[in-house]
PDB file of N, CA and C in Angstrom:
ATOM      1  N   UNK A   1     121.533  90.045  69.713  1.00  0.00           N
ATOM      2  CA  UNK A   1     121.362  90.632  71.032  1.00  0.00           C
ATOM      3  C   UNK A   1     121.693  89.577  72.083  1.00  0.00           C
ATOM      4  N   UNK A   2     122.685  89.812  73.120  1.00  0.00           N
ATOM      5  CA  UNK A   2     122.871  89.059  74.284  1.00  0.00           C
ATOM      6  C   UNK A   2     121.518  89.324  75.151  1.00  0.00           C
ATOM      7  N   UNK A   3     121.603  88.203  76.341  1.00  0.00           N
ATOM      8  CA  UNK A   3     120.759  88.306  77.010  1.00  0.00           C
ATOM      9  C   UNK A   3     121.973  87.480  77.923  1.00  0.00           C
ATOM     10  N   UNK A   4     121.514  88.822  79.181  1.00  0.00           N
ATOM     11  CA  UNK A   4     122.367  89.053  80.192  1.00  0.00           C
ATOM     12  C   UNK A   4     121.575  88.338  81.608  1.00  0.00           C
ATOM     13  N   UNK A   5     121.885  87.896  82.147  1.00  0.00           N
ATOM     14  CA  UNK A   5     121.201  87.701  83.315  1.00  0.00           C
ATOM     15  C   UNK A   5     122.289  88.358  84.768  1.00  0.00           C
ATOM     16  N   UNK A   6     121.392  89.067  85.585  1.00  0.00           N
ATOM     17  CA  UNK A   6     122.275  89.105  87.299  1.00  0.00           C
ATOM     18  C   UNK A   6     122.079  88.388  88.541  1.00  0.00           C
ATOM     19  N   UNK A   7     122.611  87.915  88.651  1.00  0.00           N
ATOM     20  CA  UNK A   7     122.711  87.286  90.418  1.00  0.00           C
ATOM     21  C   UNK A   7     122.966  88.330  91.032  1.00  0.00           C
ATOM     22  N   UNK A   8     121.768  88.525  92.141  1.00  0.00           N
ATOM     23  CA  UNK A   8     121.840  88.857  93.545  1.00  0.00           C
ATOM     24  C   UNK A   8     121.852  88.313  94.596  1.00  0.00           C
ATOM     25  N   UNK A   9     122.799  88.014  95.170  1.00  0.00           N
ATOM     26  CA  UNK A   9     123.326  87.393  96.390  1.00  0.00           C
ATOM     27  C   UNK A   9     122.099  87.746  97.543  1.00  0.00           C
ATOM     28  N   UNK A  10     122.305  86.773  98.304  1.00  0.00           N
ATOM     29  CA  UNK A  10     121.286  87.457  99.713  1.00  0.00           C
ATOM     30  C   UNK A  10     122.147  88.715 100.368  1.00  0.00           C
ATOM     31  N   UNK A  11     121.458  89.888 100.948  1.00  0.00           N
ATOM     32  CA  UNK A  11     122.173  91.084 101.271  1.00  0.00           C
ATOM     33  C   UNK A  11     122.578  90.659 102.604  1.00  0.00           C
ATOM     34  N   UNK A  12     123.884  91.201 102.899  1.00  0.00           N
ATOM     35  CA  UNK A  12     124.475  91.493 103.960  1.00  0.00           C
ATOM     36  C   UNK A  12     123.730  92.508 105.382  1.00  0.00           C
ATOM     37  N   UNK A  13     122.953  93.915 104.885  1.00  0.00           N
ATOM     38  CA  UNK A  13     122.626  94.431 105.082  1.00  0.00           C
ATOM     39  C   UNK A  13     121.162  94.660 104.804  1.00  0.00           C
ATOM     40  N   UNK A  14     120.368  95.581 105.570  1.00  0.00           N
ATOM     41  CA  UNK A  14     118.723  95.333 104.980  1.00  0.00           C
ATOM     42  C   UNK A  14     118.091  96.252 105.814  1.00  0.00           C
ATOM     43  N   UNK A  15     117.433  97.266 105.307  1.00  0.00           N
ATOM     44  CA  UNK A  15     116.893  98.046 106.055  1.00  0.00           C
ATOM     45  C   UNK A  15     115.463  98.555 105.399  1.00  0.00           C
ATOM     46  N   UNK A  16     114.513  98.897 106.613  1.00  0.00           N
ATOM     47  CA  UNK A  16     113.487  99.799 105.877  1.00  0.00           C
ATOM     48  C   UNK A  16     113.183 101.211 106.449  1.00  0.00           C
ATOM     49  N   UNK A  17     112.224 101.306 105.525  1.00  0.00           N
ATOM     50  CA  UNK A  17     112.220 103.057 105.365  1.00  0.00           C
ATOM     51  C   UNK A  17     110.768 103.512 105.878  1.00  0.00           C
ATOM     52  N   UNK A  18     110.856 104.285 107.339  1.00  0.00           N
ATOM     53  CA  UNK A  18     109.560 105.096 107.028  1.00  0.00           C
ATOM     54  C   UNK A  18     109.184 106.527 106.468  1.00  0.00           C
ATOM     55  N   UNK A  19     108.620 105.959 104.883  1.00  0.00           N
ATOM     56  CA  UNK A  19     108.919 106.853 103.574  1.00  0.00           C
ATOM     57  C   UNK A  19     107.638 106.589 102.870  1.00  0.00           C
ATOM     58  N   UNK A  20     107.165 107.514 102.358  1.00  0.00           N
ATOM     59  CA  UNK A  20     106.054 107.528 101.775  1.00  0.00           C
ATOM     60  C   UNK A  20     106.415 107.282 100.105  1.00  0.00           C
ATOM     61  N   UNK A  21     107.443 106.822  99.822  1.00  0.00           N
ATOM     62  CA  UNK A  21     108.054 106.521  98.505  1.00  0.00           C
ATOM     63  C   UNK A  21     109.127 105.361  98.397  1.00  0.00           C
ATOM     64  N   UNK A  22     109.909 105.060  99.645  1.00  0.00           N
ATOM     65  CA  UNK A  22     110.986 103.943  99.558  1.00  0.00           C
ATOM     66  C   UNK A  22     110.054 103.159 100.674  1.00  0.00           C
ATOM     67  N   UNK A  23     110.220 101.818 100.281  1.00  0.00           N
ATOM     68  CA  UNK A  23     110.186 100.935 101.216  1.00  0.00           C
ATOM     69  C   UNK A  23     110.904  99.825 101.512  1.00  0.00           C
ATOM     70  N   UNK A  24     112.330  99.824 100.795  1.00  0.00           N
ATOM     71  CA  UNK A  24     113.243  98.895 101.791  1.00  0.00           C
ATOM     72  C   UNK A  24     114.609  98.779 100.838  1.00  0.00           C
ATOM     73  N   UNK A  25     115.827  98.838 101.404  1.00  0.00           N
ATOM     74  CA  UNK A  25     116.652  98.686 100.777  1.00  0.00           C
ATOM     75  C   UNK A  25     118.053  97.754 101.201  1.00  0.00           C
ATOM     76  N   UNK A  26     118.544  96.927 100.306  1.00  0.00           N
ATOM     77  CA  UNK A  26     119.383  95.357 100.562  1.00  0.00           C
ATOM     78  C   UNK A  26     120.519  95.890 100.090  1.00  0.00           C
ATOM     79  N   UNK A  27     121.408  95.659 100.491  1.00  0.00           N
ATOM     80  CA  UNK A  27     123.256  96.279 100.578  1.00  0.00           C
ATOM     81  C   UNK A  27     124.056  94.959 100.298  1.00  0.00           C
ATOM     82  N   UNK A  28     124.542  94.403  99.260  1.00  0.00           N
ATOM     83  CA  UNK A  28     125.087  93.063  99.603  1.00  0.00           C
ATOM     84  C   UNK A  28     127.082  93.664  99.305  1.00  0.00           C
ATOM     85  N   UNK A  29     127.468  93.283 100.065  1.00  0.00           N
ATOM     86  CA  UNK A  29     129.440  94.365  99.645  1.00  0.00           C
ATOM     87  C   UNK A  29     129.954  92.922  98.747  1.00  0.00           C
ATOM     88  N   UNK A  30     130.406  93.870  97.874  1.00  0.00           N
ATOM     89  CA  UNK A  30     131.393  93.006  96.798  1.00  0.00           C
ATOM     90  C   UNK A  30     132.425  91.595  98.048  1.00  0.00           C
ATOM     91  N   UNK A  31     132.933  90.557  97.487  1.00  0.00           N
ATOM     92  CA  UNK A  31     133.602  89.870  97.811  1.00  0.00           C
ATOM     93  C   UNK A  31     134.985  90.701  98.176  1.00  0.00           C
ATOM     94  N   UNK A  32     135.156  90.796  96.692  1.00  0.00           N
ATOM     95  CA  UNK A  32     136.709  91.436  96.846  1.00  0.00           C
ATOM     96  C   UNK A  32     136.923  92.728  97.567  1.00  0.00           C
ATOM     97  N   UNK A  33     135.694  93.676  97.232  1.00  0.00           N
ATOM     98  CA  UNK A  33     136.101  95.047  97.791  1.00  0.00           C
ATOM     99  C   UNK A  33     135.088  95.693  98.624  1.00  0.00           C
ATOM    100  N   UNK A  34     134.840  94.818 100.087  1.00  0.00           N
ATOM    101  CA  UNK A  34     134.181  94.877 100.744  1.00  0.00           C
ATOM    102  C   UNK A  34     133.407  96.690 101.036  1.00  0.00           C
ATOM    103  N   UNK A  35     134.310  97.780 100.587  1.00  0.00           N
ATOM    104  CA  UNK A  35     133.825  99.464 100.496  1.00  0.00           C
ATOM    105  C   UNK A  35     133.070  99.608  99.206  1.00  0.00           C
ATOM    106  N   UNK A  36     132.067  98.786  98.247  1.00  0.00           N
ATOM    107  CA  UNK A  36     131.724  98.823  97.710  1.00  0.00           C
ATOM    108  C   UNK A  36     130.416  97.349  97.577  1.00  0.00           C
ATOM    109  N   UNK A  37     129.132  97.611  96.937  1.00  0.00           N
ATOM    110  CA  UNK A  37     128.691  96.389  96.618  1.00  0.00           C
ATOM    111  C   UNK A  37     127.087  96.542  95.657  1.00  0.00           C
ATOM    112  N   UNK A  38     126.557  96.113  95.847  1.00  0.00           N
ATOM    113  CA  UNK A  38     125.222  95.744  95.348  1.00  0.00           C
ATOM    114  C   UNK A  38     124.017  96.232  95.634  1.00  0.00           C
ATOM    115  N   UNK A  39     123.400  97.296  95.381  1.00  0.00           N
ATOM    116  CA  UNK A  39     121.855  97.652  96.605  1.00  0.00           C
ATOM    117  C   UNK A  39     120.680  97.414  95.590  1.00  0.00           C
ATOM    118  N   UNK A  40     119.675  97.209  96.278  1.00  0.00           N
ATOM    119  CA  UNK A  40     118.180  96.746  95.818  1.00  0.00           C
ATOM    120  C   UNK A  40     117.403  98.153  96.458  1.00  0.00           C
ATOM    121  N   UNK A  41     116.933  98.683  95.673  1.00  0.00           N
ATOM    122  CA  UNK A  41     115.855  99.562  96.575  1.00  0.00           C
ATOM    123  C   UNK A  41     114.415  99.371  95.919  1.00  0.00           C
ATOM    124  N   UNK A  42     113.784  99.180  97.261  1.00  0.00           N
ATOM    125  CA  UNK A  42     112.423  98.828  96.926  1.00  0.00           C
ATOM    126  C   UNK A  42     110.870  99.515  97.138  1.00  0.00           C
ATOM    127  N   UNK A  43     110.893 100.039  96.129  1.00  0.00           N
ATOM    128  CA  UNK A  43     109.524 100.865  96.528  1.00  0.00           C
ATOM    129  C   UNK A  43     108.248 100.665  96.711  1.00  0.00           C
ATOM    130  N   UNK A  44     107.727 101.350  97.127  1.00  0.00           N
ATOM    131  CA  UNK A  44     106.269 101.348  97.946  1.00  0.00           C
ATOM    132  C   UNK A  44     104.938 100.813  96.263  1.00  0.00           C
ATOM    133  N   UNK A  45     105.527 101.261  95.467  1.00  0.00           N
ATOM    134  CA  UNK A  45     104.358 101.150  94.561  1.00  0.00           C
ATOM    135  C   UNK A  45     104.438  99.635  93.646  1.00  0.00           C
ATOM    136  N   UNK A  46     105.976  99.116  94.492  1.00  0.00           N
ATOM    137  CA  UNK A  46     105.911  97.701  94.427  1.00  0.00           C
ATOM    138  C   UNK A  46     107.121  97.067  93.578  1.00  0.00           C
ATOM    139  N   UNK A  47     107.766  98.719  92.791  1.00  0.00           N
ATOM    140  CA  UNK A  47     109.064  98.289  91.603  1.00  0.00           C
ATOM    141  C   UNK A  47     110.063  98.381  92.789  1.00  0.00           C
ATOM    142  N   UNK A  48     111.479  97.744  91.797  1.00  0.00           N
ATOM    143  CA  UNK A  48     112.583  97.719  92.610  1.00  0.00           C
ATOM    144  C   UNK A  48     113.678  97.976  91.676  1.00  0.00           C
ATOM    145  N   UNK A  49     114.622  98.569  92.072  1.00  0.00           N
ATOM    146  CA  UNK A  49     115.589  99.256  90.854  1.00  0.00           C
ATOM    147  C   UNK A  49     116.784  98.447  91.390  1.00  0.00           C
ATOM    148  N   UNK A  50     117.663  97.860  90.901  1.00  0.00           N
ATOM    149  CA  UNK A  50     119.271  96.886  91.215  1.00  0.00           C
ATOM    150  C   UNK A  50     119.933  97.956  91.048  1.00  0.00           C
ATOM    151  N   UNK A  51     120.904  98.687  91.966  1.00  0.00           N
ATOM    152  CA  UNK A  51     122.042  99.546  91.353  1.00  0.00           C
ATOM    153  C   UNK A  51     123.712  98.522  91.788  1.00  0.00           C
ATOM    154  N   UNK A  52     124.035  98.176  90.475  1.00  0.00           N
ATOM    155  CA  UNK A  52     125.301  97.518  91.079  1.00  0.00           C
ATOM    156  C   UNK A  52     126.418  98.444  91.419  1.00  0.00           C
ATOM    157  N   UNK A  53     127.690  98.092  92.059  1.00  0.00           N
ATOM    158  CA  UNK A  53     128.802  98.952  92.138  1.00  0.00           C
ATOM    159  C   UNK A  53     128.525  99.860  93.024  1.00  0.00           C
ATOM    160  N   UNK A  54     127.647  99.733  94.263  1.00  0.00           N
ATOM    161  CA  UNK A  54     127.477 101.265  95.116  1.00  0.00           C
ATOM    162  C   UNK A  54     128.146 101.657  96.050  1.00  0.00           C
ATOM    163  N   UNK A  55     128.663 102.486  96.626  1.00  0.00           N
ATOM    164  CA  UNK A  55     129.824 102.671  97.841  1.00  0.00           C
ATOM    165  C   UNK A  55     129.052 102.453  98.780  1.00  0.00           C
ATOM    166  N   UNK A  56     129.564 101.800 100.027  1.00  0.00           N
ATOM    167  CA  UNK A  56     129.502 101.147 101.566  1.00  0.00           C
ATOM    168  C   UNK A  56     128.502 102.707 101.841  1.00  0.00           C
ATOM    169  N   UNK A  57     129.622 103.335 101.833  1.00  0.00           N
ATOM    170  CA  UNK A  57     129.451 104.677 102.448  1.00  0.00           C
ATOM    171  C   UNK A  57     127.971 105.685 101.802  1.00  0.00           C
ATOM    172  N   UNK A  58     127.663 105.137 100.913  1.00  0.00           N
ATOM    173  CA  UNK A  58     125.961 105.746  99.602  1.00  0.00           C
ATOM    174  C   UNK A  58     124.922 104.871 100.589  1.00  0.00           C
ATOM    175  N   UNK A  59     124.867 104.182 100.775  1.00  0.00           N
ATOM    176  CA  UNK A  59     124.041 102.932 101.557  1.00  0.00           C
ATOM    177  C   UNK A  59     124.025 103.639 102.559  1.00  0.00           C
ATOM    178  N   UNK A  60     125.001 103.614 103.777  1.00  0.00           N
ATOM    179  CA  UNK A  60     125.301 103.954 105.030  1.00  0.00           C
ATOM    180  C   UNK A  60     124.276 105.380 105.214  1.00  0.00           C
ATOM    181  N   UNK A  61     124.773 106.470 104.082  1.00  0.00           N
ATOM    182  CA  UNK A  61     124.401 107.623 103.997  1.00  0.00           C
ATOM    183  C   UNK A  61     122.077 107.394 103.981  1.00  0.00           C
ATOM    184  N   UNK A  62     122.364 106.936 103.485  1.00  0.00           N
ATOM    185  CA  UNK A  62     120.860 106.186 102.962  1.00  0.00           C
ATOM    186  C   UNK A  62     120.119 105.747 104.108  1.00  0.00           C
ATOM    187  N   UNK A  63     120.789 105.144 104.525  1.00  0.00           N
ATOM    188  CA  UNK A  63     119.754 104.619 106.099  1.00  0.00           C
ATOM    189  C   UNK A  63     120.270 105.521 107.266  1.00  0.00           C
ATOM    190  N   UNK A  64     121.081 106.609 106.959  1.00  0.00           N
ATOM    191  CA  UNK A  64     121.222 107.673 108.295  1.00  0.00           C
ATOM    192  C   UNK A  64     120.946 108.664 108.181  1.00  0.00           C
ATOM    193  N   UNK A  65     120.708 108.968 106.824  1.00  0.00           N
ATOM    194  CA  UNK A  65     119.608 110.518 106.240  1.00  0.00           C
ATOM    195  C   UNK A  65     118.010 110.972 107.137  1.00  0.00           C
ATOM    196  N   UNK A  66     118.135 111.932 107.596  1.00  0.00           N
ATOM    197  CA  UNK A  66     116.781 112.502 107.751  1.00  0.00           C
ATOM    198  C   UNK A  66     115.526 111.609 106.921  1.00  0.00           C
ATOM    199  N   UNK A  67     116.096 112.190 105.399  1.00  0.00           N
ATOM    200  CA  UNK A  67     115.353 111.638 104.894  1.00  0.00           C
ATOM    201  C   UNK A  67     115.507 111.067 103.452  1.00  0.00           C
ATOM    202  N   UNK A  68     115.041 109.961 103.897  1.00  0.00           N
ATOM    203  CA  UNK A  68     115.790 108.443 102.792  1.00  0.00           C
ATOM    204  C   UNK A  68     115.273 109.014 101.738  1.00  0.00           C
ATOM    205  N   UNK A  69     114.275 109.810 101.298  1.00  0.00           N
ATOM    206  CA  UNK A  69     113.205 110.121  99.973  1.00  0.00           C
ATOM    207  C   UNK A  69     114.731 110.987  99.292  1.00  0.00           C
ATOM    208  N   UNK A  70     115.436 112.175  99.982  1.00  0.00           N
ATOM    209  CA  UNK A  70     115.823 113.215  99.441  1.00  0.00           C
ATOM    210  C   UNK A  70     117.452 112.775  99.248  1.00  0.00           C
ATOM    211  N   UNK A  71     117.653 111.744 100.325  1.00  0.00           N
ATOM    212  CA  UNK A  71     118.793 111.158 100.198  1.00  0.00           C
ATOM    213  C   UNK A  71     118.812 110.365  98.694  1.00  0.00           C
ATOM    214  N   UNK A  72     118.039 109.537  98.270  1.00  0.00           N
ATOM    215  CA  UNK A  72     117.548 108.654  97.371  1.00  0.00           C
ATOM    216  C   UNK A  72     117.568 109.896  96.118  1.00  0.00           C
ATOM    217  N   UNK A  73     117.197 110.573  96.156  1.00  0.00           N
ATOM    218  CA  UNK A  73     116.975 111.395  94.658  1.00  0.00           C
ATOM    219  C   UNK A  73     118.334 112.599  94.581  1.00  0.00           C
ATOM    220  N   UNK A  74     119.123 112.416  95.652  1.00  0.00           N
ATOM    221  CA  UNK A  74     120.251 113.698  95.505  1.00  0.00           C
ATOM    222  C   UNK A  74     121.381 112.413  95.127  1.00  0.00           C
ATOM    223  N   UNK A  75     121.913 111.354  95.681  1.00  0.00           N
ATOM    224  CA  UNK A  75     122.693 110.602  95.742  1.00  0.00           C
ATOM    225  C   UNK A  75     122.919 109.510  94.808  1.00  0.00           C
ATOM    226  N   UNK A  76     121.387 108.627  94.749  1.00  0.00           N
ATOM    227  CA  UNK A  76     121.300 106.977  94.421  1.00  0.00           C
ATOM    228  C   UNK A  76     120.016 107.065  92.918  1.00  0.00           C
ATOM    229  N   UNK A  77     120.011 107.826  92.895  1.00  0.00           N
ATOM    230  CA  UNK A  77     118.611 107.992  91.925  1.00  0.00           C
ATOM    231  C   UNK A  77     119.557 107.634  90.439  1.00  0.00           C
ATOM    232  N   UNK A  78     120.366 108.243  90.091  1.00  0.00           N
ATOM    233  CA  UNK A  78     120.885 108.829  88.534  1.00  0.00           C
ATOM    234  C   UNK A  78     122.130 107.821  88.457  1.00  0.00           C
ATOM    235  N   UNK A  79     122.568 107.119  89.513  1.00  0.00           N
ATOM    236  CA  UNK A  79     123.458 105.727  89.319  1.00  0.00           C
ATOM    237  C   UNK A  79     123.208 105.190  88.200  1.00  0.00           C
ATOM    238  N   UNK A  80     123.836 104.118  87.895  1.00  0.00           N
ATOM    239  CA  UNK A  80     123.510 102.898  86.582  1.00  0.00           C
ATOM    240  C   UNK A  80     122.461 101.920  87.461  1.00  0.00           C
ATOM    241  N   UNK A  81     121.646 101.725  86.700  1.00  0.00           N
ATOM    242  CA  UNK A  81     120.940 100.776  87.374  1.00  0.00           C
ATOM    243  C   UNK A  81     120.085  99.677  86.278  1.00  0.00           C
ATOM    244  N   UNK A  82     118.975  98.782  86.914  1.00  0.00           N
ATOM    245  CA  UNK A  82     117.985  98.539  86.088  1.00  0.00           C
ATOM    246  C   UNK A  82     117.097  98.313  87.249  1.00  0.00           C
ATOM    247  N   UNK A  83     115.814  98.016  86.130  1.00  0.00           N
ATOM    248  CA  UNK A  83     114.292  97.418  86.986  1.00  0.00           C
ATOM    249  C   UNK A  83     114.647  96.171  87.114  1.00  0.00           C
ATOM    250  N   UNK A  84     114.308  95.775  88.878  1.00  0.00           N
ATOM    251  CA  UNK A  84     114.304  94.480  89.099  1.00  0.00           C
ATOM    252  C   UNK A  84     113.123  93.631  88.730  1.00  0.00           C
ATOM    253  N   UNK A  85     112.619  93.195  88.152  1.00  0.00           N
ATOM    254  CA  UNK A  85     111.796  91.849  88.090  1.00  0.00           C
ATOM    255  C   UNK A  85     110.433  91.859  89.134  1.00  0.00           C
ATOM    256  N   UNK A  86     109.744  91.711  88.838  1.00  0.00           N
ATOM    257  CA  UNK A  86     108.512  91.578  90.180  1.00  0.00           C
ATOM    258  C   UNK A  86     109.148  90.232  91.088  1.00  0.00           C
ATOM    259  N   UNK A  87     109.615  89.241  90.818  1.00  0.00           N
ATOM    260  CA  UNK A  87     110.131  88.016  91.424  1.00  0.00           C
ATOM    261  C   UNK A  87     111.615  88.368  92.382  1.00  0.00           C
ATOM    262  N   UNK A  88     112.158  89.131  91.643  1.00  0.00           N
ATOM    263  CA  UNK A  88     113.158  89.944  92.463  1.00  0.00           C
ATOM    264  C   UNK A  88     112.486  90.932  93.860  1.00  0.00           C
ATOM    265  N   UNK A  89     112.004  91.689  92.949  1.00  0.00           N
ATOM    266  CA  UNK A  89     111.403  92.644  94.353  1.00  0.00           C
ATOM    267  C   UNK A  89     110.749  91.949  95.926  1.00  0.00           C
ATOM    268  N   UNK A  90     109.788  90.820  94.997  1.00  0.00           N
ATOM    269  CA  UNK A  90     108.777  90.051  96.090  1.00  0.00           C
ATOM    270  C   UNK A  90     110.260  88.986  97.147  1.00  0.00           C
ATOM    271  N   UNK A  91     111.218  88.445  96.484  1.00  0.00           N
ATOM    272  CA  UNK A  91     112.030  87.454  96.750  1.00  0.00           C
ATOM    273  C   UNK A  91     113.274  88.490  98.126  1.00  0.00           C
ATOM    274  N   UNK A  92     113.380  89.787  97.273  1.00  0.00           N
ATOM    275  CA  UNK A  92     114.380  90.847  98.652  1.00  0.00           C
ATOM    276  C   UNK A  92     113.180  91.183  99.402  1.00  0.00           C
ATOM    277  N   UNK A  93     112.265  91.437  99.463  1.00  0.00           N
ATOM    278  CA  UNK A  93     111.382  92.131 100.467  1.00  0.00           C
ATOM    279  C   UNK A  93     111.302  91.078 101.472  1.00  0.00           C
ATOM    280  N   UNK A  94     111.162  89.756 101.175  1.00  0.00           N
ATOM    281  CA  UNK A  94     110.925  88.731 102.120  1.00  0.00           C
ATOM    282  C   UNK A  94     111.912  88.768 102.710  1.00  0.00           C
ATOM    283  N   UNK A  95     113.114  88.554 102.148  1.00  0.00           N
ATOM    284  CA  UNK A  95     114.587  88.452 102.679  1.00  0.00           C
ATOM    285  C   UNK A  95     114.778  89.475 103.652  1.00  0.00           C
ATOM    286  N   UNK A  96     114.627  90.632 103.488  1.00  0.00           N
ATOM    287  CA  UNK A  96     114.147  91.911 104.467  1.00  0.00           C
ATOM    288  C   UNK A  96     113.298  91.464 105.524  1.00  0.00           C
ATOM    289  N   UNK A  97     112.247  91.496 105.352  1.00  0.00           N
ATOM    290  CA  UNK A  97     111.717  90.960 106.161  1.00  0.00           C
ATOM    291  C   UNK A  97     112.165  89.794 107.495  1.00  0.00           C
ATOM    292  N   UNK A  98     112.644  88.799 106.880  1.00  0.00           N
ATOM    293  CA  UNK A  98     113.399  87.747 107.754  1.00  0.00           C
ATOM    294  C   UNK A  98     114.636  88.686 108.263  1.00  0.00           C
ATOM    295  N   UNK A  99     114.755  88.820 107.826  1.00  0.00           N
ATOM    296  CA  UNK A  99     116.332  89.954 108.380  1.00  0.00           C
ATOM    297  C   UNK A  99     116.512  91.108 109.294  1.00  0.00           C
ATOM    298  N   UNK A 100     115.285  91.149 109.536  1.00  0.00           N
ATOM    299  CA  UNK A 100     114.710  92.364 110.432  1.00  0.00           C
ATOM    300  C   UNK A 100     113.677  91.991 111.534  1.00  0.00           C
ATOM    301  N   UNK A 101     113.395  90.967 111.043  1.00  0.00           N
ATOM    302  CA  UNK A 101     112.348  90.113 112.132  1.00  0.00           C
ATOM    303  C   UNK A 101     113.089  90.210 113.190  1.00  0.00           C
ATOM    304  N   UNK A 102     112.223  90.266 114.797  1.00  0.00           N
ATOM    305  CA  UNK A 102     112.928  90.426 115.923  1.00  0.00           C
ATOM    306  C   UNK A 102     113.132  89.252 116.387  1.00  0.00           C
ATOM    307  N   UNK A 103     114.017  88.824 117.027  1.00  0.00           N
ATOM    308  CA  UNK A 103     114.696  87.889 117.357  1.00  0.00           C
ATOM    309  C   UNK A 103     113.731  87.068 118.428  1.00  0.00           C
ATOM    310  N   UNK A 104     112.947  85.933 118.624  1.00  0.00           N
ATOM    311  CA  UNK A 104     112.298  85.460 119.673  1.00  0.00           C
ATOM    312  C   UNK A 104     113.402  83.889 119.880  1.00  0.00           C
ATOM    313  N   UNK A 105     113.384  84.452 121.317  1.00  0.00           N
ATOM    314  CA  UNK A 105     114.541  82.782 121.851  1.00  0.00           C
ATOM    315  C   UNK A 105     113.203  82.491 123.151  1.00  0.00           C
ATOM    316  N   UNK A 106     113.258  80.880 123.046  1.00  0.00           N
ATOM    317  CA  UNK A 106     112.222  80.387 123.727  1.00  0.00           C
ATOM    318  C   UNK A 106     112.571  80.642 125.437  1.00  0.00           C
ATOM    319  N   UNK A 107     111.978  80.593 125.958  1.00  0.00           N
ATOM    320  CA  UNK A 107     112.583  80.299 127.561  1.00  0.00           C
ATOM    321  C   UNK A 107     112.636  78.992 127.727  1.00  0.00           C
ATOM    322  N   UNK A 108     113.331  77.933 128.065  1.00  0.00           N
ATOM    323  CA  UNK A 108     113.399  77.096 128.720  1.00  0.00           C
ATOM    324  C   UNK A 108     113.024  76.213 129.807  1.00  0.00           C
TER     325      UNK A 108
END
């Protein structure tokens, strides 16, 4: 049996969800084929699923849906994926976090 390991890049993209089931999801676009890339979605009960290979445009759809829950189970649910790691999940949520933090510039 191989044992595979994945790198996830820090995401390009990063958004959260007010969702009583998703709570945050990381978009990182392929190098080469920037209409395609990497998403993390992270749920509320604390797991996080890696779907590699996802279109720009599945993401996009995802954070402009009514609603991310129905978007998530019609669209992104039945992809290839795996369970991310508790160290994964805790390591993008922060990254989210910083990434979404509002911007404070000192006054002078």
């Amino acid at each position: 049996m191989t044992n595979t390991q994945t790198t996830f890049h820090k995401p390009y993209f990063a958004s959260r969800f007010d969702s009583e089931v998703l709570e945050f999801a990381a978009f990182t676009p392929n190098l080469e084929d920037t209409n395609q890339g990497d998403l993390i979605i992270g749920f509320r009960s604390g797991r996080a699923y890696y779907y590699p290979i996802v279109s720009a445009g599945t993401y996009i759809g995802l954070i402009l849906a009514e609603s991310a829950g129905r978007y998530f189970n019609a669209n992104i649910r039945n992809l290839p994926n795996f369970e991310a790691s508790e160290d994964l999940f805790s390591s993008t949520k922060n990254l989210v976090d910083v990434l979404l933090a509002p911007l404070v510039v000192a006054a002078s």
